[in-house]
C-alpha atoms as a PDB file:
ATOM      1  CA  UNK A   1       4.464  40.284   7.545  1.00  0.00           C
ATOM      2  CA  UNK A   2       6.011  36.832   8.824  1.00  0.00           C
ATOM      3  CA  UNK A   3       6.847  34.287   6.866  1.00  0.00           C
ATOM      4  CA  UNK A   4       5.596  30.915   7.829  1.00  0.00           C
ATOM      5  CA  UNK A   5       8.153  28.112   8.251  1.00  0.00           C
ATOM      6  CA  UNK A   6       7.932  24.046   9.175  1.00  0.00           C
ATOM      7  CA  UNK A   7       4.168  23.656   8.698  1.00  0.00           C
ATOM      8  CA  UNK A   8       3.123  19.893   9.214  1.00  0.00           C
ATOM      9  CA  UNK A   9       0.774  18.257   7.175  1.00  0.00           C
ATOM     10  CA  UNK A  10      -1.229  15.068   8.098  1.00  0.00           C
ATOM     11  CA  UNK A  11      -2.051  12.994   5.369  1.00  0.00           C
ATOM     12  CA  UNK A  12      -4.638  10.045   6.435  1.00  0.00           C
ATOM     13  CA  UNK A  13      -5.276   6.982   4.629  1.00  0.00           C
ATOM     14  CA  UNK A  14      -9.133   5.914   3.821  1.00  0.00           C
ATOM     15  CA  UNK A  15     -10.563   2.102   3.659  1.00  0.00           C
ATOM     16  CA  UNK A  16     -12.643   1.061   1.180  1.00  0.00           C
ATOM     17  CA  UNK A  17     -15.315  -1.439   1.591  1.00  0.00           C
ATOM     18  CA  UNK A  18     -13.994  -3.827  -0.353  1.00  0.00           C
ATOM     19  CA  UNK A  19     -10.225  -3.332   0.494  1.00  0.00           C
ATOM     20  CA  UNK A  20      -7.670  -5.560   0.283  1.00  0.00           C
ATOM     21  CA  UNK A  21      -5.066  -3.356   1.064  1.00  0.00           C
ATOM     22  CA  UNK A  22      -3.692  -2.265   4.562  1.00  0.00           C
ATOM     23  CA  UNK A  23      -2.058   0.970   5.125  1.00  0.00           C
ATOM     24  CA  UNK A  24      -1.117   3.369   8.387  1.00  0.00           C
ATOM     25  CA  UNK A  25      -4.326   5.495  10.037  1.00  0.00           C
ATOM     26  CA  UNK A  26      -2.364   8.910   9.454  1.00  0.00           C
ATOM     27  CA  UNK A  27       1.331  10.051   8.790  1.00  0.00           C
ATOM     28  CA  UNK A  28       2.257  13.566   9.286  1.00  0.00           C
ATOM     29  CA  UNK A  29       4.880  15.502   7.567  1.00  0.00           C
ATOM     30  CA  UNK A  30       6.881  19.061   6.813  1.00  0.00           C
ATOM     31  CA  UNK A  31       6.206  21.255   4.168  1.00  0.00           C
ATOM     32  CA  UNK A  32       8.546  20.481   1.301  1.00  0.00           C
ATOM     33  CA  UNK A  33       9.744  17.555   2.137  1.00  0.00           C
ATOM     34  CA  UNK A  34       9.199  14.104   0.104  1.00  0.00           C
ATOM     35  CA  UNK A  35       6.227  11.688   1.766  1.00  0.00           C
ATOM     36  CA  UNK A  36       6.576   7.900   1.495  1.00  0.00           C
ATOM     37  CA  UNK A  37       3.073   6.230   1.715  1.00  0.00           C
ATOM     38  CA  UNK A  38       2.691   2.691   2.181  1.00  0.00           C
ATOM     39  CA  UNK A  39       0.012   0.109   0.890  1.00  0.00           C
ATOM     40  CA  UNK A  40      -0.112  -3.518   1.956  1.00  0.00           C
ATOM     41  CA  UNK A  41      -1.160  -5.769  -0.650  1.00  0.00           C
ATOM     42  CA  UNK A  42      -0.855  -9.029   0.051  1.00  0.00           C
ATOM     43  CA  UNK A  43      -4.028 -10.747  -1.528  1.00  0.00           C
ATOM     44  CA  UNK A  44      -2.938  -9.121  -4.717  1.00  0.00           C
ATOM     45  CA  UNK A  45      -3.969 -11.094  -8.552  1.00  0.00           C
ATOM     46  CA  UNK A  46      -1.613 -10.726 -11.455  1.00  0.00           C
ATOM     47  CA  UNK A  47      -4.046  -8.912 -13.370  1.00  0.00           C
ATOM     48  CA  UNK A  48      -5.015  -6.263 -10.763  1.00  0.00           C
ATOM     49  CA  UNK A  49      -3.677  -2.632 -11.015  1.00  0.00           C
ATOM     50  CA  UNK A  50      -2.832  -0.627  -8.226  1.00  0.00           C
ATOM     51  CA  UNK A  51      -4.263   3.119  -7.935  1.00  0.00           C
ATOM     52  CA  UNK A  52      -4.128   5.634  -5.323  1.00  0.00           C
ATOM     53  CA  UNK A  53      -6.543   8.250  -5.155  1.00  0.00           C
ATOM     54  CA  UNK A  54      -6.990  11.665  -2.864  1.00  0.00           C
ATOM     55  CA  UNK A  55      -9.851  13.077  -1.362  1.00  0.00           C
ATOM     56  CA  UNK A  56      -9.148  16.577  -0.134  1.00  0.00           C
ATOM     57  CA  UNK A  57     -11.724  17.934   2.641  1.00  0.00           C
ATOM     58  CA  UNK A  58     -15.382  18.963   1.064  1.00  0.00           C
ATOM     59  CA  UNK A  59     -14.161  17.574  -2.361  1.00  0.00           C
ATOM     60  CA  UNK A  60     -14.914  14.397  -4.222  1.00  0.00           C
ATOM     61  CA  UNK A  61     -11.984  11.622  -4.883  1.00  0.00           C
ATOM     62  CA  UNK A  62      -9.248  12.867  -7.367  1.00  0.00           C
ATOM     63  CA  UNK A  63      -7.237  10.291  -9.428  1.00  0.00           C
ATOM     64  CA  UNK A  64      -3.479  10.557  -8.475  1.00  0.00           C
ATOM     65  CA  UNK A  65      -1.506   7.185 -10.003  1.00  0.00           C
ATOM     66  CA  UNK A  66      -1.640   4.042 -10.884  1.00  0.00           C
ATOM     67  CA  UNK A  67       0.561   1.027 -12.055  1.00  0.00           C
ATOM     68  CA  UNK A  68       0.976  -2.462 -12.672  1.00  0.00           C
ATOM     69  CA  UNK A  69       4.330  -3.340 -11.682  1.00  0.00           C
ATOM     70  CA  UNK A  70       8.247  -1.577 -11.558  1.00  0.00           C
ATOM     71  CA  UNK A  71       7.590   2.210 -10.959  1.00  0.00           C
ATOM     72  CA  UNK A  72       5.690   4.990 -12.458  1.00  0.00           C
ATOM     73  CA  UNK A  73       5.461   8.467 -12.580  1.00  0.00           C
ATOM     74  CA  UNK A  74       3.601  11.241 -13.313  1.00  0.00           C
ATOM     75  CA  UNK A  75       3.647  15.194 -12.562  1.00  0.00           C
ATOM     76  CA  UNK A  76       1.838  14.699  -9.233  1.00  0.00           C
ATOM     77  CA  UNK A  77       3.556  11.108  -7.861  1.00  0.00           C
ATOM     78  CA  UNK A  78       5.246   8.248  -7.960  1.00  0.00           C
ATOM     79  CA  UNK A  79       4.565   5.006  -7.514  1.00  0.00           C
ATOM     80  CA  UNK A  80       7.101   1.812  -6.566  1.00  0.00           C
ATOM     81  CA  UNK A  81       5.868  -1.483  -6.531  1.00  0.00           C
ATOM     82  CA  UNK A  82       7.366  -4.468  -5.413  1.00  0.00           C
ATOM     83  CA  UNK A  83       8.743  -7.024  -7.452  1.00  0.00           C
ATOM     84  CA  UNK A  84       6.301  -9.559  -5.858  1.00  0.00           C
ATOM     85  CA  UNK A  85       3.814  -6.559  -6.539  1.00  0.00           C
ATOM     86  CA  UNK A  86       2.470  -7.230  -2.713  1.00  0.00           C
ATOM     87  CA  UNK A  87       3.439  -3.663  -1.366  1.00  0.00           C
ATOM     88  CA  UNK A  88       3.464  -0.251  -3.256  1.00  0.00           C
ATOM     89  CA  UNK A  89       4.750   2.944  -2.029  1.00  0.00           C
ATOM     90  CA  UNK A  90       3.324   6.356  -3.379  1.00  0.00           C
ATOM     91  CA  UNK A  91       5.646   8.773  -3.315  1.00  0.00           C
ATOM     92  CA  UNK A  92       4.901  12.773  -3.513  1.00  0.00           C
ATOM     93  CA  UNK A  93       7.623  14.538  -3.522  1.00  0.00           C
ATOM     94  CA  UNK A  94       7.627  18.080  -2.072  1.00  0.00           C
ATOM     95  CA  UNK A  95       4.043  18.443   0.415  1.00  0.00           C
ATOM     96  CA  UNK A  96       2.632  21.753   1.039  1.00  0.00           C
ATOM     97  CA  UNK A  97      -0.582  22.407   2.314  1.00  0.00           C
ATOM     98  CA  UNK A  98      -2.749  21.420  -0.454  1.00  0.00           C
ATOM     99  CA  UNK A  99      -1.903  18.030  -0.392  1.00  0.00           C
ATOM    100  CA  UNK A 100      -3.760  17.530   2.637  1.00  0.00           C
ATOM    101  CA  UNK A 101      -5.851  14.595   1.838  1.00  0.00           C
ATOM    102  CA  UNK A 102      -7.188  11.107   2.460  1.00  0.00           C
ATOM    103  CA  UNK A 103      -5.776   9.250   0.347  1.00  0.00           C
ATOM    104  CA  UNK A 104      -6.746   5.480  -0.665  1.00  0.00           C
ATOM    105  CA  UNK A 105      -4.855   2.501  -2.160  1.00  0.00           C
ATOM    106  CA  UNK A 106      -7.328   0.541  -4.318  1.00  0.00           C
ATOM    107  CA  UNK A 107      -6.561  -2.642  -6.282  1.00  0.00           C
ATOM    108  CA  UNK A 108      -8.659  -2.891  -9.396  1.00  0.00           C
ATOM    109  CA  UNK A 109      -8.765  -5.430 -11.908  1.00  0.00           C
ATOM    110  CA  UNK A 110      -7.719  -4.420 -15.226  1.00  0.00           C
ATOM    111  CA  UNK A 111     -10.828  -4.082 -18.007  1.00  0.00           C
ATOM    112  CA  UNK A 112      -9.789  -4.446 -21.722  1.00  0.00           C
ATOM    113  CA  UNK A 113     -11.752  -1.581 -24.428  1.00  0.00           C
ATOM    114  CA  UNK A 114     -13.143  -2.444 -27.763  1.00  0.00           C
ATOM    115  CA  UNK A 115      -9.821  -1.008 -29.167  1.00  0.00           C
ATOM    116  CA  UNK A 116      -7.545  -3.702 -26.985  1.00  0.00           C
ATOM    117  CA  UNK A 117      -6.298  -1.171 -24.725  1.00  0.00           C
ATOM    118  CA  UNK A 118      -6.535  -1.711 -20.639  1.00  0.00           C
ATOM    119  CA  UNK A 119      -8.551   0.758 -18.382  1.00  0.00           C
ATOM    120  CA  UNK A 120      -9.834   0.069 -14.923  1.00  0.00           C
ATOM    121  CA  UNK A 121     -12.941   1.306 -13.498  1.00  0.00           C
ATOM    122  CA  UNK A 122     -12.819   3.704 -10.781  1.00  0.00           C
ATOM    123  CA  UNK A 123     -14.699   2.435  -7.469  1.00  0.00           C
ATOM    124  CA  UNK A 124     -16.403   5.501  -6.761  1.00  0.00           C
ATOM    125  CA  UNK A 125     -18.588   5.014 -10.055  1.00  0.00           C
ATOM    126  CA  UNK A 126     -19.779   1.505 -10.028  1.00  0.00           C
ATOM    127  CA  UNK A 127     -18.375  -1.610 -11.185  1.00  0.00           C
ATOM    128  CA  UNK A 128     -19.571  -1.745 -15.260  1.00  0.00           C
ATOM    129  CA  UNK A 129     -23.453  -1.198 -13.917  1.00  0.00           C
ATOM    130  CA  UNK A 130     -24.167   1.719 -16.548  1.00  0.00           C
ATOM    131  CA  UNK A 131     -23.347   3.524 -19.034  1.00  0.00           C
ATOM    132  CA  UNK A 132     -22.910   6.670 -16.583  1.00  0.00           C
ATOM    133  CA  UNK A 133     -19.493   5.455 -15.111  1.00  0.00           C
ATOM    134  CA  UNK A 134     -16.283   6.663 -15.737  1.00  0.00           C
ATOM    135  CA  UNK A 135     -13.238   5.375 -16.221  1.00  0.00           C
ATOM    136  CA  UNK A 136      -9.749   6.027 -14.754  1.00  0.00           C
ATOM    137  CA  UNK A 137      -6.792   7.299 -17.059  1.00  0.00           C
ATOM    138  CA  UNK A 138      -5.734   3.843 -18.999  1.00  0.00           C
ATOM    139  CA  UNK A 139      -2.268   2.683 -19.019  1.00  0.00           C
ATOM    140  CA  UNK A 140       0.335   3.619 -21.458  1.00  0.00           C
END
């Protein structure tokens, strides 16, 4: 048996309708080595969080990160921001072949619970039209 060496990955980038973010088509990289992903921002509001989500081939979107400003991570990513919060980078550490995705930058603006705390709603399940939606992992 031979063991397989210097596989590359290609990771695109999706559009939203309603984007307000720019990012590169595609970006293709070795297995196990760190990925830097790009968002553009620019139109960005002071209360609007940033998330990135994947969608892996014949699967529905999957939640990777999100932030509001400085850097944040979590088992799966990290995410820098810019001090004038108008560019993000995620950053995944060690690709393999699972990580083949689209993945999307999304701004969202940040939605307040009845308990004070901040959530955002996730743009694959409406914006606040029923009670069916769901919402993405709220900030610590």
């Amino acid at each position: 048996m031979r063991s397989v060496t210097g596989i590359t990955i290609l990771l695109t980038f999706g559009i939203m309708g309603d984007a307000k973010t720019i990012q590169p088509n595609a970006m293709e990289s070795t297995e196990k080595e760190p990925v830097h992903l790009p968002c553009n921002h620019s139109t960005i509001s002071g209360s609007e969080y940033i998330y990135w989500y994947r969608q892996i081939p014949h699967q529905g979107p999957e939640y990777v990160i999100h932030g509001l400003k400085s850097t944040e991570t979590n088992g799966m990513a990290s995410l820098t921001i810019t001090t004038d919060r108008k560019s993000s980078t995620l950053i995944l550490p060690q690709v393999t072949l699972r990580d083949t995705a689209v993945y999307y930058c999304v701004l969202r603006e940040a939605h307040w619970d009845r308990w004070g705390r901040t959530c955002a709603r996730s743009p694959w399940w409406g914006k606040g039209s029923s009670s069916s939606h769901q919402e993405a992992p709220a900030p610590e």
